[in-house]
C-alpha atoms as a PDB file:
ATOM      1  CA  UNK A   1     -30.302 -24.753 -41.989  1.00  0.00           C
ATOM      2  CA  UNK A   2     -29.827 -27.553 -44.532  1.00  0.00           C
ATOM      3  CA  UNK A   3     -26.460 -27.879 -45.950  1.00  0.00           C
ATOM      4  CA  UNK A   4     -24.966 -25.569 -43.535  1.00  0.00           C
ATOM      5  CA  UNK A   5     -23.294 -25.942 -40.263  1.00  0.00           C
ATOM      6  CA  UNK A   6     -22.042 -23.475 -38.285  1.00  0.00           C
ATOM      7  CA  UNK A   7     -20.701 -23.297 -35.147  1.00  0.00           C
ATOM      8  CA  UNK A   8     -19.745 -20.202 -32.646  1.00  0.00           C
ATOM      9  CA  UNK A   9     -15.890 -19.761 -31.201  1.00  0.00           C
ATOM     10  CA  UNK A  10     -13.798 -17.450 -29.211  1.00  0.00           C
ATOM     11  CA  UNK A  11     -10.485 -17.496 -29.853  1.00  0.00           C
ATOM     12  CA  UNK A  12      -8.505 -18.917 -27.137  1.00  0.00           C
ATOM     13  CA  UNK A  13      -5.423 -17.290 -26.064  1.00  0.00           C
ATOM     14  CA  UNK A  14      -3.236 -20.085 -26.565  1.00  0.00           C
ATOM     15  CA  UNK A  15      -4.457 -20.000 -30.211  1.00  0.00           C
ATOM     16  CA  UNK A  16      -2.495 -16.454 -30.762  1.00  0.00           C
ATOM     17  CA  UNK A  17       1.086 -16.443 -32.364  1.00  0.00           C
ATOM     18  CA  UNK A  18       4.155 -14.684 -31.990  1.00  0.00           C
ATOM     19  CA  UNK A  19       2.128 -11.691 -34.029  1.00  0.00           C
ATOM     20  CA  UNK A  20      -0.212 -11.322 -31.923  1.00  0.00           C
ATOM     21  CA  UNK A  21      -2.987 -13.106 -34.109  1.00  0.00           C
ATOM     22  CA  UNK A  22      -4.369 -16.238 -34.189  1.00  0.00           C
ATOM     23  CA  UNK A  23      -2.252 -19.089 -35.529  1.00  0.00           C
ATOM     24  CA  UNK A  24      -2.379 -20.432 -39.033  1.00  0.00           C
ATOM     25  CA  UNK A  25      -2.678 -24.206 -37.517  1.00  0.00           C
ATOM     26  CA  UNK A  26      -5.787 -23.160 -35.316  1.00  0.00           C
ATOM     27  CA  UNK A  27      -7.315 -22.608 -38.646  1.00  0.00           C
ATOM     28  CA  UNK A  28      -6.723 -26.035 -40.052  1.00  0.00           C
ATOM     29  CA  UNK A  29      -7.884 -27.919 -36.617  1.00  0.00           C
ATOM     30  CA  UNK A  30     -10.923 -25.669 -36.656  1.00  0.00           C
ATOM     31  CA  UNK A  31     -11.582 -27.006 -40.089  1.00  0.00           C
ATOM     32  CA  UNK A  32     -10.802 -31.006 -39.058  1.00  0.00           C
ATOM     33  CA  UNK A  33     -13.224 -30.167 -35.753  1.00  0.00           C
ATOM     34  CA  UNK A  34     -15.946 -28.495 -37.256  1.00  0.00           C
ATOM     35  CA  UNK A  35     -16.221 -30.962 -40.570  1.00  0.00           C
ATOM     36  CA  UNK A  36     -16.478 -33.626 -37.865  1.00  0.00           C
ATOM     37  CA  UNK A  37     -18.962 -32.186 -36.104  1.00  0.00           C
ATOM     38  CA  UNK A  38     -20.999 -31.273 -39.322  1.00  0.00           C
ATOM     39  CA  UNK A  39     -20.567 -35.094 -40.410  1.00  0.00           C
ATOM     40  CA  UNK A  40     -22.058 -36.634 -37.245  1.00  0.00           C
ATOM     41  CA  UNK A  41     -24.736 -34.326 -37.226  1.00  0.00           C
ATOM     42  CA  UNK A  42     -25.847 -35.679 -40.176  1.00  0.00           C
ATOM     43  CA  UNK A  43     -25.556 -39.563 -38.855  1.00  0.00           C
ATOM     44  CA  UNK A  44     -21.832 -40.306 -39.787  1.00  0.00           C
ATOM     45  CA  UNK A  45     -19.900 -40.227 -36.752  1.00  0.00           C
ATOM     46  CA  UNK A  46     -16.702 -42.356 -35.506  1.00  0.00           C
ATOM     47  CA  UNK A  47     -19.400 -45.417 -35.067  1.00  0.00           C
ATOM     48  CA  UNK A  48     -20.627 -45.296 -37.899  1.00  0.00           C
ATOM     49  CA  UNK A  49     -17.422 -45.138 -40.091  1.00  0.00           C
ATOM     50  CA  UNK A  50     -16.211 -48.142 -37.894  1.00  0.00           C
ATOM     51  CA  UNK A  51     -19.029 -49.884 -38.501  1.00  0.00           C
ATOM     52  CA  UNK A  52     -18.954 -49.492 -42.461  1.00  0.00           C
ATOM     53  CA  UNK A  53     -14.813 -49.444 -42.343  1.00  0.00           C
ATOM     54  CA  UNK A  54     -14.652 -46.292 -43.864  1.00  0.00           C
ATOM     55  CA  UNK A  55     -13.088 -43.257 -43.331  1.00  0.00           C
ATOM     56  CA  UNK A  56     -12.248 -39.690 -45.236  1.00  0.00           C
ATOM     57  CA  UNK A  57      -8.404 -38.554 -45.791  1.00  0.00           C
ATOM     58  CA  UNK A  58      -7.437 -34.962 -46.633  1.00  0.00           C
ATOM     59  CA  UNK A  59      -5.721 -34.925 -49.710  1.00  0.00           C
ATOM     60  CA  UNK A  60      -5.121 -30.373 -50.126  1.00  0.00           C
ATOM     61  CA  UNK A  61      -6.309 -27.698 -48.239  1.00  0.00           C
ATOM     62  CA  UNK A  62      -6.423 -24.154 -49.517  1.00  0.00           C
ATOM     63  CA  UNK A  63      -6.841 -21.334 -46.997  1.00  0.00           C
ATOM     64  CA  UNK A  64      -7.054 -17.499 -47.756  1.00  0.00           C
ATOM     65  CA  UNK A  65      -6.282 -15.120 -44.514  1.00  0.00           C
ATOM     66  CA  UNK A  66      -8.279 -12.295 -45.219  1.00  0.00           C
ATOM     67  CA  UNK A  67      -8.186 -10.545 -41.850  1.00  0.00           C
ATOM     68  CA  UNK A  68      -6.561 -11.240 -38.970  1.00  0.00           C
ATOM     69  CA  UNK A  69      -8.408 -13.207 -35.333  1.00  0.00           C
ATOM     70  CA  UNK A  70      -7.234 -11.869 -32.326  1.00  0.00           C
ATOM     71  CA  UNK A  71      -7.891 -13.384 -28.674  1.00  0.00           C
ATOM     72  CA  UNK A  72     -10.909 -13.213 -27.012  1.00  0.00           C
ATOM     73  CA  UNK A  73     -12.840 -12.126 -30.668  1.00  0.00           C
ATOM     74  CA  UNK A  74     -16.281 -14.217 -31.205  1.00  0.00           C
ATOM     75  CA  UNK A  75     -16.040 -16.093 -34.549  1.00  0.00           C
ATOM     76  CA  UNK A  76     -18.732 -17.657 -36.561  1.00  0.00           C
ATOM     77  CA  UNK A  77     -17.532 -20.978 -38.164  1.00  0.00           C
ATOM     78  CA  UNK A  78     -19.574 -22.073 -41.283  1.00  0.00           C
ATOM     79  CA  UNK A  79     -18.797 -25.554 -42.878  1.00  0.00           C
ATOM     80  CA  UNK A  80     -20.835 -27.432 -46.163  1.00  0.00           C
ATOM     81  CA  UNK A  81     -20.375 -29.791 -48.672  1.00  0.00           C
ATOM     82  CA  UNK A  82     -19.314 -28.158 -52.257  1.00  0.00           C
ATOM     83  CA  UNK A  83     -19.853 -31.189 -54.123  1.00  0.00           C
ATOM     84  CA  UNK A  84     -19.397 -35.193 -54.678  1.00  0.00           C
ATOM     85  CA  UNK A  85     -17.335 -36.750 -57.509  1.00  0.00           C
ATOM     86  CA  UNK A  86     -17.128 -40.725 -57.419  1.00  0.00           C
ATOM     87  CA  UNK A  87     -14.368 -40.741 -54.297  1.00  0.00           C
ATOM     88  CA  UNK A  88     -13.491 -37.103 -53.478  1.00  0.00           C
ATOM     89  CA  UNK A  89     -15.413 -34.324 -52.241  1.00  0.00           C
ATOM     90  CA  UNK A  90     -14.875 -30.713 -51.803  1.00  0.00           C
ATOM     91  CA  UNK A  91     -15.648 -29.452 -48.385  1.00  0.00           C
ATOM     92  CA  UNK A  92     -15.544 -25.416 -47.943  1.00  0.00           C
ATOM     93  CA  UNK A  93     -15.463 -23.392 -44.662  1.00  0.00           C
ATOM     94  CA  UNK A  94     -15.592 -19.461 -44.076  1.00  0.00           C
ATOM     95  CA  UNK A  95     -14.782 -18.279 -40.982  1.00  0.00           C
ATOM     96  CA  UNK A  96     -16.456 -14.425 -39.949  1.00  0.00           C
ATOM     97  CA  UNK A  97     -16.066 -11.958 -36.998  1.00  0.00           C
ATOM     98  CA  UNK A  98     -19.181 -12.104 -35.493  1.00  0.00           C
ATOM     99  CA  UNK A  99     -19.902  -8.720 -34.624  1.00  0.00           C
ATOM    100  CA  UNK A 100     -19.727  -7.458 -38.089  1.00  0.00           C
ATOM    101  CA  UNK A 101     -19.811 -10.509 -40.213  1.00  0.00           C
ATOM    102  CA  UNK A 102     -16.828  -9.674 -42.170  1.00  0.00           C
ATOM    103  CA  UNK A 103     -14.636 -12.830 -43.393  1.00  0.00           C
ATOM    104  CA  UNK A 104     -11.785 -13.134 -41.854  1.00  0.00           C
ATOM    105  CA  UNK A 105     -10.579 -16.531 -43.763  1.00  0.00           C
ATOM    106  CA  UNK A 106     -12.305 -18.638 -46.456  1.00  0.00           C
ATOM    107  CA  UNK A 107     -10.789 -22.344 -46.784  1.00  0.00           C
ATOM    108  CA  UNK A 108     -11.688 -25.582 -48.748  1.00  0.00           C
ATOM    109  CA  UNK A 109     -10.381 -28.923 -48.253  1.00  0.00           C
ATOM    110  CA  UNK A 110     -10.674 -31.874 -50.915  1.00  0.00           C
ATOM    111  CA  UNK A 111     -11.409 -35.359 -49.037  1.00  0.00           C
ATOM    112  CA  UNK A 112     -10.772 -38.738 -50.361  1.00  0.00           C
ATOM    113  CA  UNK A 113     -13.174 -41.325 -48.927  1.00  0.00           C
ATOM    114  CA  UNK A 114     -11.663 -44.683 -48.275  1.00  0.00           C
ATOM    115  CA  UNK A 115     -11.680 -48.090 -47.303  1.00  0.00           C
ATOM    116  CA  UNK A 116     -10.436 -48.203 -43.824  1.00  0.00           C
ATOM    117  CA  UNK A 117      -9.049 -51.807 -44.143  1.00  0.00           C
ATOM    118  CA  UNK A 118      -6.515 -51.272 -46.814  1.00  0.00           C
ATOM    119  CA  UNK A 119      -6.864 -47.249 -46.875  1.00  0.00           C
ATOM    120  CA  UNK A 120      -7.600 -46.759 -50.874  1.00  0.00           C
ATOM    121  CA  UNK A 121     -10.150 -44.804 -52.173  1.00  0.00           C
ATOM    122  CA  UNK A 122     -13.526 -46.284 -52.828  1.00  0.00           C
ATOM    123  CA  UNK A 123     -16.688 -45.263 -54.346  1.00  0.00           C
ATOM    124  CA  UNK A 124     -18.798 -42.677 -51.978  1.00  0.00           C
ATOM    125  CA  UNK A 125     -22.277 -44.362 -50.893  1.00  0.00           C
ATOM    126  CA  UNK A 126     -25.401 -43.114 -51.881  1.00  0.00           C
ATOM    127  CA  UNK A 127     -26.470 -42.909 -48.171  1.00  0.00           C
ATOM    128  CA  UNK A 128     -23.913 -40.603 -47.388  1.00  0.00           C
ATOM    129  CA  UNK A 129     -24.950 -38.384 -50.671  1.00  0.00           C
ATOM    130  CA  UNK A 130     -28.195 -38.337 -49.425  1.00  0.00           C
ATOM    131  CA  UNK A 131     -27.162 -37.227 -45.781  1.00  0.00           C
ATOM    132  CA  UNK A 132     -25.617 -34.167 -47.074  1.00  0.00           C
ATOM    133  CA  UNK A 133     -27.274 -31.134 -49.114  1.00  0.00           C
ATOM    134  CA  UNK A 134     -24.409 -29.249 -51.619  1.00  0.00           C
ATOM    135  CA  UNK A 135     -23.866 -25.851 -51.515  1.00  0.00           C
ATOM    136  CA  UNK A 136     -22.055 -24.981 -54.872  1.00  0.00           C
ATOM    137  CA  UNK A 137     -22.202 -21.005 -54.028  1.00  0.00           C
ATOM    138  CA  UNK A 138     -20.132 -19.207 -51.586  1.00  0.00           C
ATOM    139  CA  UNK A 139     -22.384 -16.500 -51.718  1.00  0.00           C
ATOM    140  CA  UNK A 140     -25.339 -18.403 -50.593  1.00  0.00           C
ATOM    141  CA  UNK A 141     -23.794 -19.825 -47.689  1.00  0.00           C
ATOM    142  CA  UNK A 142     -22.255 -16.455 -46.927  1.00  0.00           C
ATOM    143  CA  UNK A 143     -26.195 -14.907 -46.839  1.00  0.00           C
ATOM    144  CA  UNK A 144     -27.551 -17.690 -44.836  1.00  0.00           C
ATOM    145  CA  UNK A 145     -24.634 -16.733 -42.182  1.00  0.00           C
ATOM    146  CA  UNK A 146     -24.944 -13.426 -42.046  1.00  0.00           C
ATOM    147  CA  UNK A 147     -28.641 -13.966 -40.795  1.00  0.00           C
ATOM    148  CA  UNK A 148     -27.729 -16.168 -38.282  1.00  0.00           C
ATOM    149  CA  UNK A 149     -28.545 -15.144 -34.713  1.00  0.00           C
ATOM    150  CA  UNK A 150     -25.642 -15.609 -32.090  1.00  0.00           C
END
């Protein structure tokens, strides 16, 4: 599914806190994994940004806990690429139950692309632009999940 990526998770029990949910953090290294994931599927993986000594820094994340993840619960992950300005670019996540496709979190995190060598921002290349479809609409990436087979 262009633009999207998605990815299926149960929640670990180590991933539960002290209320009996899982963690805030779990949320945020979901994010970092799955964005990863969604960038070398498109051809930019860990070789690649050595090779063009580049690399993406977070500079905020915003997440919004709408229900709470307990262990053992089947999540569908969903990751895509809100938009490009000449460094930065907004990345947005929702995270769902999967048996009833009800959001249980909804995140976005603004990333800074960057020249490895001296780590300052730098322009974003075309050939990454082109490797990556934007989704400016929640909502459509919200209907294109909730048709998703598991």
């Amino acid at each position: 599914m262009r633009g999207l990526f998605t990815q299926t998770l149960i929640a670990p029990e180590q991933a539960i806190d002290v209320n009996g949910h899982v963690n805030n953090l779990e949320y945020l290294r979901w994010m970092q994994e799955i964005a990863t994931a969604h960038s070398a599927a498109q051809g930019w993986d860990l070789a690649r940004y050595q090779q063009t000594r580049t690399s993406w820094v977070i500079r905020s994340h915003a997440i919004e806990y709408l229900r709470p993840a307990f262990a053992g619960e089947t999540m569908l992950l969903g990751t895509w690429i809100a938009g490009f300005g000449e460094q930065m670019s907004p990345r947005k996540y929702l995270f769902l139950r999967a048996d009833d496709r009800k959001i249980l979190a909804r995140a976005e995190t603004l990333w800074v692309y960057v020249d490895a060598t001296i780590g300052r921002p730098c322009l974003i290349p075309e050939t990454f632009r082109e490797a990556f479809t934007v989704i400016a609409d929640e909502a459509e990436a919200l209907q294109r999940m909730a048709k998703l087979a598991l």
